[in-house]
Protein backbone atom coordinates (compact mmCIF):
# COMPACT_ATOMS: atom_id res chain seq x y z
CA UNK A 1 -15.21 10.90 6.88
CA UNK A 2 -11.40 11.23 7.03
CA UNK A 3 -9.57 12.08 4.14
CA UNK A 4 -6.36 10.93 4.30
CA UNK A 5 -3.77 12.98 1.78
CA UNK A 6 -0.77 11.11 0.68
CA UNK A 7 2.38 10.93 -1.47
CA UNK A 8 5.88 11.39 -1.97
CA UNK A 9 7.82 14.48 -0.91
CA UNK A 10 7.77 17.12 -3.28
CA UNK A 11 4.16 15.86 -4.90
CA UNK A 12 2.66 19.03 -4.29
CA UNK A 13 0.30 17.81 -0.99
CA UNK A 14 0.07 21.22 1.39
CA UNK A 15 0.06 23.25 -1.76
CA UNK A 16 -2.85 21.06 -3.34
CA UNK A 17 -4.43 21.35 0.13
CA UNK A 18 -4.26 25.03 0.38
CA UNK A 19 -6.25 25.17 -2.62
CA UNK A 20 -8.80 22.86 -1.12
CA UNK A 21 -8.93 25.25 1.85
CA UNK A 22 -9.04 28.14 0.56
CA UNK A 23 -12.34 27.32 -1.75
CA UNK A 24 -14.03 24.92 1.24
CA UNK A 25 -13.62 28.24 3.48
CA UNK A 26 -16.89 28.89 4.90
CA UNK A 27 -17.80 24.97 4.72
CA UNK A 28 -18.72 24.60 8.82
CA UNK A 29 -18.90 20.15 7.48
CA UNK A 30 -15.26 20.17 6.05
CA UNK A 31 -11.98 20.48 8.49
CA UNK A 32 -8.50 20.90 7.69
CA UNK A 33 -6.42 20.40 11.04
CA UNK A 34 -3.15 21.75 11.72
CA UNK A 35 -0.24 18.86 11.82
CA UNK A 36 1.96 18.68 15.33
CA UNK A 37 5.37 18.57 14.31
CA UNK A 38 8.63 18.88 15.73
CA UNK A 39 10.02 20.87 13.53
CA UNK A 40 9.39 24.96 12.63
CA UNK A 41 7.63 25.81 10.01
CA UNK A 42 9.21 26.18 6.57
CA UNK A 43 7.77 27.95 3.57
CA UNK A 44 4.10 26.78 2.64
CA UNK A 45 3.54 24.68 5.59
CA UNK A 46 1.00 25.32 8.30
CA UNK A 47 1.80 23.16 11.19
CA UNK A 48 2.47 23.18 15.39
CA UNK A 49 5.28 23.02 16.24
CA UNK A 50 6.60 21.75 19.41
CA UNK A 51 9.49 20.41 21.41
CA UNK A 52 9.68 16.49 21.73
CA UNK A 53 8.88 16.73 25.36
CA UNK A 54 6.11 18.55 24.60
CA UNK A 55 5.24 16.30 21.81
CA UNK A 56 5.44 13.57 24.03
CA UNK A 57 2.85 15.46 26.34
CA UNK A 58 0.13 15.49 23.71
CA UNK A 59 -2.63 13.40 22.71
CA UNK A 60 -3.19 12.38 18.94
CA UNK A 61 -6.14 10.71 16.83
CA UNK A 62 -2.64 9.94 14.37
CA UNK A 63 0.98 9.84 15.24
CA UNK A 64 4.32 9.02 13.41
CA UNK A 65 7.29 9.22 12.81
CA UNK A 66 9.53 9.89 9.94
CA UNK A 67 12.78 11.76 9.08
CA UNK A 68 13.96 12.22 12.30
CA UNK A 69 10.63 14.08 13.56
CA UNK A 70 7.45 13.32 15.55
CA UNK A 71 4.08 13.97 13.95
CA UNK A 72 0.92 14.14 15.24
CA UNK A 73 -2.92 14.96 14.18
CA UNK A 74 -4.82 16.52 17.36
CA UNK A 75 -7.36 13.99 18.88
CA UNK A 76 -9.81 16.58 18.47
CA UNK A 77 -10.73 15.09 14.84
CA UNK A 78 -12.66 12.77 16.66
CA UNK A 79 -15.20 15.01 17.67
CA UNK A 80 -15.12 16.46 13.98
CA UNK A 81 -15.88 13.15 12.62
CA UNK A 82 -18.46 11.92 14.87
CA UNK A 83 -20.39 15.22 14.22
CA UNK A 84 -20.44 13.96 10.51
CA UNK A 85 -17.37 16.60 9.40
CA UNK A 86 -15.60 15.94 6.52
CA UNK A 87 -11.64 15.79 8.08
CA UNK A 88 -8.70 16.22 5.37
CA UNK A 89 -5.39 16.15 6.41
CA UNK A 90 -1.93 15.07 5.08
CA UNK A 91 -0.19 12.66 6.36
CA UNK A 92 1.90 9.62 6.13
CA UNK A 93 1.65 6.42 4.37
CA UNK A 94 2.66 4.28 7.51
CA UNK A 95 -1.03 5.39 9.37
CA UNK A 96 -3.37 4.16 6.62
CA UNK A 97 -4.10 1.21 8.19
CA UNK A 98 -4.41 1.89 11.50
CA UNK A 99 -6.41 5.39 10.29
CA UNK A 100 -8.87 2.53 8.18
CA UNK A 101 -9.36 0.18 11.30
CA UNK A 102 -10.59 3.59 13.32
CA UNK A 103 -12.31 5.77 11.04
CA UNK A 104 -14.40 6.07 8.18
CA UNK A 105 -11.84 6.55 5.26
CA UNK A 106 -10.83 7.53 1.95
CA UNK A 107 -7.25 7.76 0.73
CA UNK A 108 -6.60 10.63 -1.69
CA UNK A 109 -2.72 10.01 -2.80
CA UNK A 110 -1.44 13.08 -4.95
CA UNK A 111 1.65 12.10 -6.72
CA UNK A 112 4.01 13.64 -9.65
CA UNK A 113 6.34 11.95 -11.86
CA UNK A 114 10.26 11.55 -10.53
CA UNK A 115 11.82 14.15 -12.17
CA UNK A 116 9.68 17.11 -11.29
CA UNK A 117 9.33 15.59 -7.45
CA UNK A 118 13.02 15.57 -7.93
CA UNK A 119 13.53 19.41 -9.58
CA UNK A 120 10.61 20.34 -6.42
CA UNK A 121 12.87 18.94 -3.34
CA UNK A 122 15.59 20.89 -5.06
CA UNK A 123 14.24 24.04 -4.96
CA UNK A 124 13.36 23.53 -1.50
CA UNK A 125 17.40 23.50 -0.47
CA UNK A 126 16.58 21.53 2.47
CA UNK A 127 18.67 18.12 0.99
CA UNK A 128 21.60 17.72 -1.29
CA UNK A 129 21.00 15.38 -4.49
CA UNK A 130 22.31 12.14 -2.77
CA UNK A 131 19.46 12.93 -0.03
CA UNK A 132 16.85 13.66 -2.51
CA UNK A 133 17.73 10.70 -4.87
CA UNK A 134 17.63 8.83 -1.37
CA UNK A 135 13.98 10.58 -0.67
CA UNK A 136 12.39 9.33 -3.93
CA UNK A 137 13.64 5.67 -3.84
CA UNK A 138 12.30 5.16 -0.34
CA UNK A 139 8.92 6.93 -0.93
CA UNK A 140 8.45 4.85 -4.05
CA UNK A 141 6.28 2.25 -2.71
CA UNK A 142 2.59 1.47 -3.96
CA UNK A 143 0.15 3.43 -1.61
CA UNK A 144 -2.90 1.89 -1.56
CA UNK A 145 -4.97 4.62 -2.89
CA UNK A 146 -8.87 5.06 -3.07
CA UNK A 147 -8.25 8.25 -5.57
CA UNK A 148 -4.96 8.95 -7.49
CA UNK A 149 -3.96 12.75 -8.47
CA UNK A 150 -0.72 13.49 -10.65
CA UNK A 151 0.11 16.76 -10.03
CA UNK A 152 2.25 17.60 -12.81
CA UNK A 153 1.28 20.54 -14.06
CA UNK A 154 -0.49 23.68 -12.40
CA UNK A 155 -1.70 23.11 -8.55
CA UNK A 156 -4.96 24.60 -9.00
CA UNK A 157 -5.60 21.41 -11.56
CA UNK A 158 -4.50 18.84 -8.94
CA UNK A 159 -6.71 21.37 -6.29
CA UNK A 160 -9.57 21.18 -8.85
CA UNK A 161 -9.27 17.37 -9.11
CA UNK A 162 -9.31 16.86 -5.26
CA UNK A 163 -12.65 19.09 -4.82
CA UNK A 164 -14.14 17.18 -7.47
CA UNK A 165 -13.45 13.78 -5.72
CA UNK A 166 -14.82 15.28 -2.46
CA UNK A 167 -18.07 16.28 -4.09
């Protein structure tokens, strides 16, 4: 099954996923790919990166785009999922469908409320305010979610929640 991890920037997503990782380690029937991305790697992600060309080069089970930047999840989950492997992996809303009409799914979205997704892109210092008050009106749109998470308070609850719906 694929487990597709989604929600707004600033929600908590990698960090709740790190948690999942971390006690799944060891689990040979649950996979946690790495994201392409064109972009280098800023503090608590764990992605490729790559040039566009190279990007361009690639072959993905998943591939979008958003932000300016090219992401991609390696084709290789395809042999993960036909060998009955449990694949989790963040990514965007705009590849539910398609992800549903190819694989066996389930849509974990892990949300917060505005202000703290708002006081989280902050501390990033990747955006100004206008950008992040930008961010959270475009990524407020209903995700069609077969498991909601609010991660509002500690991210080992929200990382707790998740490995309970995957049990």
């Amino acid at each position: 099954m694929l487990v597709l991890v989604v929600g707004p920037s600033g929600a908590g997503k990698d960090t709740v996923l790190a948690y999942a990782k971390a006690h799944l380690a060891g689990y040979e029937t649950v996979v946690f790919p790495r994201r392409v991305i064109t972009r280098p790697p800023g503090p608590g992600e764990d992605h490729v990166c790559v040039t566009e060309a190279e990007f361009a080069s690639e072959r993905f089970a998943l591939a979008w785009q958003a932000h300016g930047l090219h992401y991609g999840i390696p084709a290789d989950i395809e042999r993960d999922l036909a060998a009955g492997r449990i694949v989790i992996i963040n990514v965007s809303r705009g590849v539910i469908a398609e992800a549903r009409a190819r694989f066996p799914c389930m849509v974990v979205e892990i949300t917060a409320p505005p202000e703290i997704l708002a006081q989280r892109l902050a501390a990033r210092g990747r955006e100004d305010a206008a950008a992040i008050a930008e961010r959270l009106h475009r990524e407020g749109a209903q995700i069609d979610a077969d498991v909601t998470i609010i991660n509002d308070r500690l991210p080992q609850d929200a990382g707790a929640m998740l490995l309970a719906k995957l049990s």
